[in-house]
C-alpha atoms as a PDB file:
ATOM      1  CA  UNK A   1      42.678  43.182 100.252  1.00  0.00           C
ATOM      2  CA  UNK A   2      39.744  45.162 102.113  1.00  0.00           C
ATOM      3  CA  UNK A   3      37.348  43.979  98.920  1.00  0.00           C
ATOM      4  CA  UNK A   4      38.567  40.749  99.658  1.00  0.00           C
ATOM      5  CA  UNK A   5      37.561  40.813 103.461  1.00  0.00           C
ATOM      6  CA  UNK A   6      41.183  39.119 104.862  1.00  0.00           C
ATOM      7  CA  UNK A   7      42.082  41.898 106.480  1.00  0.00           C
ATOM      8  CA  UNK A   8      41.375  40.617 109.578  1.00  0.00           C
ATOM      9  CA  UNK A   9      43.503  37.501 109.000  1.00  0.00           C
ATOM     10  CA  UNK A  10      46.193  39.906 107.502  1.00  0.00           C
ATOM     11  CA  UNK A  11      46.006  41.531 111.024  1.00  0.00           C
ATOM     12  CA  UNK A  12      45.767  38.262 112.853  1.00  0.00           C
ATOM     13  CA  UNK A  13      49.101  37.156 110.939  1.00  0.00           C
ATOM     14  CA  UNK A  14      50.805  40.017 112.317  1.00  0.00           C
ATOM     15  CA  UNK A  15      49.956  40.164 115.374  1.00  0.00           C
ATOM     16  CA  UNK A  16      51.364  36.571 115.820  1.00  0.00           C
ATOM     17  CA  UNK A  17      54.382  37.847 114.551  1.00  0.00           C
ATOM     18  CA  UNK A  18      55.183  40.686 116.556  1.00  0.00           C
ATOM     19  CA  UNK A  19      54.138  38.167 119.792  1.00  0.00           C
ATOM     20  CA  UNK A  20      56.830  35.398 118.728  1.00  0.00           C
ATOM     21  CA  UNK A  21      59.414  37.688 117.783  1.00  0.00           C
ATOM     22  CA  UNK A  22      58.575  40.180 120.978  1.00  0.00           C
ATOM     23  CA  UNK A  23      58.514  36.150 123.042  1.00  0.00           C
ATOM     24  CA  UNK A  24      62.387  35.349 121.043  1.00  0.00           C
ATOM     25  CA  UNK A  25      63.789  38.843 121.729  1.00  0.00           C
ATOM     26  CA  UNK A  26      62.547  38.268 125.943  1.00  0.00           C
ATOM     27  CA  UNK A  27      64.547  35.276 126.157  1.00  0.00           C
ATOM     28  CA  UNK A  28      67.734  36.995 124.151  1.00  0.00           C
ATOM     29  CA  UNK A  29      67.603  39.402 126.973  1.00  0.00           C
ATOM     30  CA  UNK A  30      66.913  36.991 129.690  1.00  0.00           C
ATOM     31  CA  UNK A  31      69.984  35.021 128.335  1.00  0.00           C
ATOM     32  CA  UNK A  32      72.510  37.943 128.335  1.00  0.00           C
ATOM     33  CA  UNK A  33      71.623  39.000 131.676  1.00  0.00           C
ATOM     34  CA  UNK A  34      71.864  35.192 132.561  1.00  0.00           C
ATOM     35  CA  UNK A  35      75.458  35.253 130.856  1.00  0.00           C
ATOM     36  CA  UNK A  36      76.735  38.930 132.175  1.00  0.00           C
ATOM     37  CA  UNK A  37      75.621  37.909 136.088  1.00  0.00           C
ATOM     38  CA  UNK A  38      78.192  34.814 135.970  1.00  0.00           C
ATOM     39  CA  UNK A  39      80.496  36.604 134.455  1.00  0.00           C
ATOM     40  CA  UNK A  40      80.269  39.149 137.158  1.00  0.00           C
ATOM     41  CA  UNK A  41      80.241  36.327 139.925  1.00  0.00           C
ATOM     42  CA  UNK A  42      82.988  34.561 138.458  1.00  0.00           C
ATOM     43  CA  UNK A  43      85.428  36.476 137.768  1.00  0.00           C
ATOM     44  CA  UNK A  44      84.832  38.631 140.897  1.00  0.00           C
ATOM     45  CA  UNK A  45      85.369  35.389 142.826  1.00  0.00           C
ATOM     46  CA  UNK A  46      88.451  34.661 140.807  1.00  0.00           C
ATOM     47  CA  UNK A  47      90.385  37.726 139.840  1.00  0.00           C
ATOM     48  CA  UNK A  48      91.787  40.665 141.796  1.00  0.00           C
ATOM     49  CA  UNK A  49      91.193  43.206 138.535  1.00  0.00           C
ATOM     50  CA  UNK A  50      86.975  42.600 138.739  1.00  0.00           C
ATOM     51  CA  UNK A  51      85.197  46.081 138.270  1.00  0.00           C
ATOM     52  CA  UNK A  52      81.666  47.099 136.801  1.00  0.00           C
ATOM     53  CA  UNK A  53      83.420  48.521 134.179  1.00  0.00           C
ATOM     54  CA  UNK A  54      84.969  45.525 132.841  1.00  0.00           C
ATOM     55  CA  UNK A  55      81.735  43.801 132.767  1.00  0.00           C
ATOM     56  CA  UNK A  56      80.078  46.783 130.797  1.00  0.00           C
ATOM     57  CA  UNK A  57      83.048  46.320 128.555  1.00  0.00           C
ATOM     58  CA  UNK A  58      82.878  42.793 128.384  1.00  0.00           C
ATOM     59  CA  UNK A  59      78.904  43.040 127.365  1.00  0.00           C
ATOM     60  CA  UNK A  60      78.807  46.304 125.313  1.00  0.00           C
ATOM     61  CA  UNK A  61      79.561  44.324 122.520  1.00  0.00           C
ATOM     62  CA  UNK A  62      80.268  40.512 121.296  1.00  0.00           C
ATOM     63  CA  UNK A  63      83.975  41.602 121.186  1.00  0.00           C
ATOM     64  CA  UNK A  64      86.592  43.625 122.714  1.00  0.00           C
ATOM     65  CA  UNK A  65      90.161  45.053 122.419  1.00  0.00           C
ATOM     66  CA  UNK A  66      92.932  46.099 124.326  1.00  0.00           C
ATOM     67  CA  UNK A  67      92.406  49.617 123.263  1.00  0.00           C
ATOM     68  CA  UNK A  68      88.980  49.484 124.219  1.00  0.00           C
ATOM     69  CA  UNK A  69      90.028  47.929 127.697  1.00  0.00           C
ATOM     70  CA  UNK A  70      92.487  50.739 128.304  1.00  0.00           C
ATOM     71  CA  UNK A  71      89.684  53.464 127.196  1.00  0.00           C
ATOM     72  CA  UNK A  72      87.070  52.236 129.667  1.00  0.00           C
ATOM     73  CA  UNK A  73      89.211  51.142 132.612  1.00  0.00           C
ATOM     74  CA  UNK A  74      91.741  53.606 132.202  1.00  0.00           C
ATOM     75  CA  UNK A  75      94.524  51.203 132.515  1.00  0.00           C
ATOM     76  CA  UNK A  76      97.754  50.962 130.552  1.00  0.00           C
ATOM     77  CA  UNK A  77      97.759  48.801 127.382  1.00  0.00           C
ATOM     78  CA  UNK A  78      99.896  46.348 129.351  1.00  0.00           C
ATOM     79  CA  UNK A  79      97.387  46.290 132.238  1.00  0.00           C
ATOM     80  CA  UNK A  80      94.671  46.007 129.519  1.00  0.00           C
ATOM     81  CA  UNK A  81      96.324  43.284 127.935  1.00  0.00           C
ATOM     82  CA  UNK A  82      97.158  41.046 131.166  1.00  0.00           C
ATOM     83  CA  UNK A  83      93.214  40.960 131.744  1.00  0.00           C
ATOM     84  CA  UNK A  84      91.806  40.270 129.015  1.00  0.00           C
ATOM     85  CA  UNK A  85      94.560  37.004 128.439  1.00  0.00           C
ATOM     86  CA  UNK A  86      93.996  36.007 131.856  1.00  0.00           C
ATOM     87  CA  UNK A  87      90.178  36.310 130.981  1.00  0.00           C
ATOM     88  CA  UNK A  88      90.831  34.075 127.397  1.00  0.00           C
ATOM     89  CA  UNK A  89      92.835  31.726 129.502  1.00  0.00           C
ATOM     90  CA  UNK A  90      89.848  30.951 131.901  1.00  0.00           C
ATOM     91  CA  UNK A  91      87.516  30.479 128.946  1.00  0.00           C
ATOM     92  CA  UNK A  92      85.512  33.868 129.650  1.00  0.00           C
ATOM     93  CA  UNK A  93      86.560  35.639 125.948  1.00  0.00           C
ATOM     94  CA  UNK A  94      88.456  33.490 122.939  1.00  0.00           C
ATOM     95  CA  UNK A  95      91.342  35.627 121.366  1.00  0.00           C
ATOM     96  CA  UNK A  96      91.562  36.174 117.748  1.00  0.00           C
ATOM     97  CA  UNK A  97      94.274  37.786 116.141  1.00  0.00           C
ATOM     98  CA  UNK A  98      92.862  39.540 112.623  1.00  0.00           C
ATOM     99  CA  UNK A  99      95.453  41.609 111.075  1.00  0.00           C
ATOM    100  CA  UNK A 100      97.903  43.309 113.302  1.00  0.00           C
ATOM    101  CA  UNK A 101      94.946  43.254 115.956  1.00  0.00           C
ATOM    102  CA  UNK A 102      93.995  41.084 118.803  1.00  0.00           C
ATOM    103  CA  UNK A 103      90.265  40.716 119.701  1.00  0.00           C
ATOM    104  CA  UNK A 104      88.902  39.198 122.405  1.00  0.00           C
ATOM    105  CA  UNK A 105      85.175  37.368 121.501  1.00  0.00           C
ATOM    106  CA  UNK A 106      82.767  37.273 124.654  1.00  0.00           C
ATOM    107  CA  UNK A 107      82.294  33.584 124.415  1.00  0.00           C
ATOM    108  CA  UNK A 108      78.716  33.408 126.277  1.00  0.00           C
ATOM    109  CA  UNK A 109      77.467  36.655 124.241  1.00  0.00           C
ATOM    110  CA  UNK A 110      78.566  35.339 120.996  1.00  0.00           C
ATOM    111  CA  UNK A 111      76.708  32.400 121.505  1.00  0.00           C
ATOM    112  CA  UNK A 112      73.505  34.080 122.642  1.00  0.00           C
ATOM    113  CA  UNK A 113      73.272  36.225 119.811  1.00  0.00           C
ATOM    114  CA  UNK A 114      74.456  33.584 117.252  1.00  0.00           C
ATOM    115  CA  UNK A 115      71.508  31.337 118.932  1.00  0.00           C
ATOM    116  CA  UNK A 116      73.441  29.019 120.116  1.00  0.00           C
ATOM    117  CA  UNK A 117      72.936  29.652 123.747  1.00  0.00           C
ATOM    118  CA  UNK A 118      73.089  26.358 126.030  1.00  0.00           C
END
């Protein structure tokens, strides 16, 4: 390559790469913040059980579980389960049942990180 004298295109090509994917990974983030402040608006203006924590839980990853509900909001896994089906009946997480487990997919961060964001 350095015989060759494309080194500078070599560099050129690279440098375009790390700029679009750097430009793609900007927008990811501006999309989940985008995604975790209407969560937070919504569901503080619609349910009594709102907290920070649920939101962190909600947006730690594309999923949750009851157990993981319980964990971070220290709630019973009764309590635990009445949010998180009053927050797949209002279209905020879709409920999967895999196994002997329920898990609750974060709709809006699924689609963001599939990139299928609206």
């Amino acid at each position: 390559m350095r015989d060759q004298g494309i080194w500078e295109d070599w560099v050129l090509y690279m440098l375009e790469a790390v700029e679009r994917t750097s430009g793609q990974t900007i927008e990811t983030i501006h999309a989940i913040k985008h995604a975790l402040f209407d969560y937070k608006h919504r569901i503080r203006a619609g349910y009594k059980f709102y907290s920070q924590d649920l939101i962190n839980n909600l947006f730690t990853h594309p999923y949750t579980k009851i157990e993981f509900v319980q964990r971070d909001l220290k709630v019973s896994r009764l309590t635990a389960t009445r949010y998180l089906d009053a927050l797949a009946a209002g279209g905020f997480v879709e409920k999967q049942k895999i196994g002997r487990n329920n898990y609750y997919i974060n709709t809006a961060l699924n689609q963001i990180l599939l990139g299928n964001a609206e």
